[in-house]
C-alpha atoms as a PDB file:
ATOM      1  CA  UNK A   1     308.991  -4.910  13.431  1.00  0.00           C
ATOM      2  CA  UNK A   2     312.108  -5.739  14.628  1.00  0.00           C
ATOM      3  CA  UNK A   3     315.658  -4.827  12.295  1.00  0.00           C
ATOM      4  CA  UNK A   4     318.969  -5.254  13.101  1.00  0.00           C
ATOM      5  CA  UNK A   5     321.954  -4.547  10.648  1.00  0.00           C
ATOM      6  CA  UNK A   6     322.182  -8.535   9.761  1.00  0.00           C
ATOM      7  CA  UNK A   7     318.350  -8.587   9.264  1.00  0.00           C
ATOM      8  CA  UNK A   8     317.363  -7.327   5.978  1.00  0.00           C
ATOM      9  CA  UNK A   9     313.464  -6.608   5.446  1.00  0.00           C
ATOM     10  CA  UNK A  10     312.132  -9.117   3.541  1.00  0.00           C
ATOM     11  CA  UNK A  11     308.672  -8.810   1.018  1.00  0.00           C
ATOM     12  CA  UNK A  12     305.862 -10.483   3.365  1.00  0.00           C
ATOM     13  CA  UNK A  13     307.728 -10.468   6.428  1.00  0.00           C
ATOM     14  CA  UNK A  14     305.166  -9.165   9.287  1.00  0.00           C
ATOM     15  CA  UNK A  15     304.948  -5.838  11.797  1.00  0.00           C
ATOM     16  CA  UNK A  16     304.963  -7.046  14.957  1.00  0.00           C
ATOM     17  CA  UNK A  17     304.668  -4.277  17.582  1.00  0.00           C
ATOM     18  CA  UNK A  18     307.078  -4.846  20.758  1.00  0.00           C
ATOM     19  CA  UNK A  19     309.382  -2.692  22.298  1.00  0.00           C
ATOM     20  CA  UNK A  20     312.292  -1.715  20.294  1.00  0.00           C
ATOM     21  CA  UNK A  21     315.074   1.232  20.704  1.00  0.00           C
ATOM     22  CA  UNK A  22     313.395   4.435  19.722  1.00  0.00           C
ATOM     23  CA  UNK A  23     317.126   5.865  18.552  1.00  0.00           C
ATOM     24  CA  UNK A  24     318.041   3.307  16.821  1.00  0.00           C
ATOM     25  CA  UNK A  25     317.838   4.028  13.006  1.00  0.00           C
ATOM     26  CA  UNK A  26     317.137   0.569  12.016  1.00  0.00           C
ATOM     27  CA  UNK A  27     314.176   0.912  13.849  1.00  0.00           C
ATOM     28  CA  UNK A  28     312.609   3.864  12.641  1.00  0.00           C
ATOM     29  CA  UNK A  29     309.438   3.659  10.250  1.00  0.00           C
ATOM     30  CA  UNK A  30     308.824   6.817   8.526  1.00  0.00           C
ATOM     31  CA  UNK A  31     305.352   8.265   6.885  1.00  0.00           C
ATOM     32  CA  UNK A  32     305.424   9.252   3.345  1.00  0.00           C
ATOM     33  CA  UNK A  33     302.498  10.746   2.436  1.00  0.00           C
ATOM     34  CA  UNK A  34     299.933   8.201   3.049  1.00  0.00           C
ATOM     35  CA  UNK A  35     302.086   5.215   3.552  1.00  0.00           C
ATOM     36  CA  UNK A  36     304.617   4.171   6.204  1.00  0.00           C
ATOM     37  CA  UNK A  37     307.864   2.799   5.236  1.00  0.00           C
ATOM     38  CA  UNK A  38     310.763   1.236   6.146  1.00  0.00           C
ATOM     39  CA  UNK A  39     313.957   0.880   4.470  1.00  0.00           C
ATOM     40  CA  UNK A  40     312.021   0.988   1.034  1.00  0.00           C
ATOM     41  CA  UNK A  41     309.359  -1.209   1.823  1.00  0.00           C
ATOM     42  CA  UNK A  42     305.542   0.198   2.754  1.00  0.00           C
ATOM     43  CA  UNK A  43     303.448  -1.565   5.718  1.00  0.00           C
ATOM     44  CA  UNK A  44     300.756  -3.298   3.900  1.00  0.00           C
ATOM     45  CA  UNK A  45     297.593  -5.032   4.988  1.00  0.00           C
ATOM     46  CA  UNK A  46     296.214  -6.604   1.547  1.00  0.00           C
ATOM     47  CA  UNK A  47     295.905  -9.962   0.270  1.00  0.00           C
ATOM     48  CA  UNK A  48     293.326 -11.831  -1.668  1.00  0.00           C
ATOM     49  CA  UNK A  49     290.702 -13.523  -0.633  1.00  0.00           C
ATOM     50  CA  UNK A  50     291.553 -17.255   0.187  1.00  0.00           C
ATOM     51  CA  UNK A  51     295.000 -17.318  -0.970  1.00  0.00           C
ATOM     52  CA  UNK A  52     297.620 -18.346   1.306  1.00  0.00           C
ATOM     53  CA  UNK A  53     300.863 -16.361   2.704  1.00  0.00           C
ATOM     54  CA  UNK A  54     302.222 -14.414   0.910  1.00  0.00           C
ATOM     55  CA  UNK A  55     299.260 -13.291  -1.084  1.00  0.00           C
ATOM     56  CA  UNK A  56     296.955 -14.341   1.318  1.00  0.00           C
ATOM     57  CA  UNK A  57     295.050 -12.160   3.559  1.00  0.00           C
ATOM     58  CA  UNK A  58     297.093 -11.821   6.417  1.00  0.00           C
ATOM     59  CA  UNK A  59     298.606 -10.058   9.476  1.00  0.00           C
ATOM     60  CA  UNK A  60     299.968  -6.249   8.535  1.00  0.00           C
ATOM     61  CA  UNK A  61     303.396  -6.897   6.566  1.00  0.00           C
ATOM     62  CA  UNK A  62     306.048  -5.563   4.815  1.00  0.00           C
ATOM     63  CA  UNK A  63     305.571  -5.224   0.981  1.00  0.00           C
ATOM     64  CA  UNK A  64     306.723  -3.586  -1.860  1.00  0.00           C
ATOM     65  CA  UNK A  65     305.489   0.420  -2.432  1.00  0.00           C
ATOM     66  CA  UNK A  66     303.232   0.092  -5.115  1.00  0.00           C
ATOM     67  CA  UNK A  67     300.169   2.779  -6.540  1.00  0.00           C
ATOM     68  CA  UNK A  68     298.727  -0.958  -7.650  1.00  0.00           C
ATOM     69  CA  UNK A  69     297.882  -1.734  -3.535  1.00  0.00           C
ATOM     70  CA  UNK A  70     297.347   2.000  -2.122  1.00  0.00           C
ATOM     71  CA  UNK A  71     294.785   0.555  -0.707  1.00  0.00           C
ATOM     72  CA  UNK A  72     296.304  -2.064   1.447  1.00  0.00           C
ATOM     73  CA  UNK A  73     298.890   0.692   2.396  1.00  0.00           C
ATOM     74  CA  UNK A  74     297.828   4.086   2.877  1.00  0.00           C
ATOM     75  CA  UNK A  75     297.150   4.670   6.768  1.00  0.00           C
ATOM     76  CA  UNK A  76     296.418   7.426   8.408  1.00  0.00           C
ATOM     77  CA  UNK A  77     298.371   9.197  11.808  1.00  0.00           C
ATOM     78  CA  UNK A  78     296.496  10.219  14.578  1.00  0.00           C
ATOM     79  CA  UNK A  79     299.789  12.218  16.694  1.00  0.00           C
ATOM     80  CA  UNK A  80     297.001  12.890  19.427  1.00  0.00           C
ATOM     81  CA  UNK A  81     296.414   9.405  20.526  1.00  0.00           C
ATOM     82  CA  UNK A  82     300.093   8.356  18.709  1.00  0.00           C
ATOM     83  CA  UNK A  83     298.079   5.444  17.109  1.00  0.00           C
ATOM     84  CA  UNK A  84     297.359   4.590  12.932  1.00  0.00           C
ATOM     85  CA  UNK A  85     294.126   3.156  11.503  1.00  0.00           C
ATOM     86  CA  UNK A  86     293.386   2.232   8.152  1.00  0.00           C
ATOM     87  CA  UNK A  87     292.540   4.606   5.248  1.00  0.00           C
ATOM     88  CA  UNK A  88     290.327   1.585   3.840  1.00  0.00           C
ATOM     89  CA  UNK A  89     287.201   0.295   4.582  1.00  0.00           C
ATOM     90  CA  UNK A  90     286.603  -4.155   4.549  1.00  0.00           C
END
């Protein structure tokens, strides 16, 4: 996910992983506890079933932090291979 200081994060708006500038604030996701956030908002992979966007199944987004869809957003760090999986089964 891309940020810039005119860009502000938006409820549904997707992750999309490109290259970005690693010291640039903006740009920095943090983990908290089981979730990963950024500027208040968790990275979420939920939806229900045949709705469409945004409470659709879809691609991983940005949503509110919310005990309600732990599921969707609790993830799980591995710092060996730098990569995150899902703490959730389908």
């Amino acid at each position: 996910m891309t940020n810039s200081p005119s860009v502000k994060i938006k409820k549904g708006d997707f992750v999309v992983l490109k290259p970005c500038a690693a010291a640039d604030p903006l740009q920095t996701f943090k983990q908290v506890g089981n979730t990963i956030q950024l500027e208040g908002m968790c990275v979420d992979s939920g939806g229900a079933v045949g709705g469409p966007p945004p409470d659709g199944p879809y691609p991983v987004h940005m949503w509110q932090c919310a005990q309600q869809w732990a599921g969707a957003q609790s993830w799980k760090y591995d710092p060996a291979s730098k990569s995150i999986t899902e703490t959730r089964s389908h």
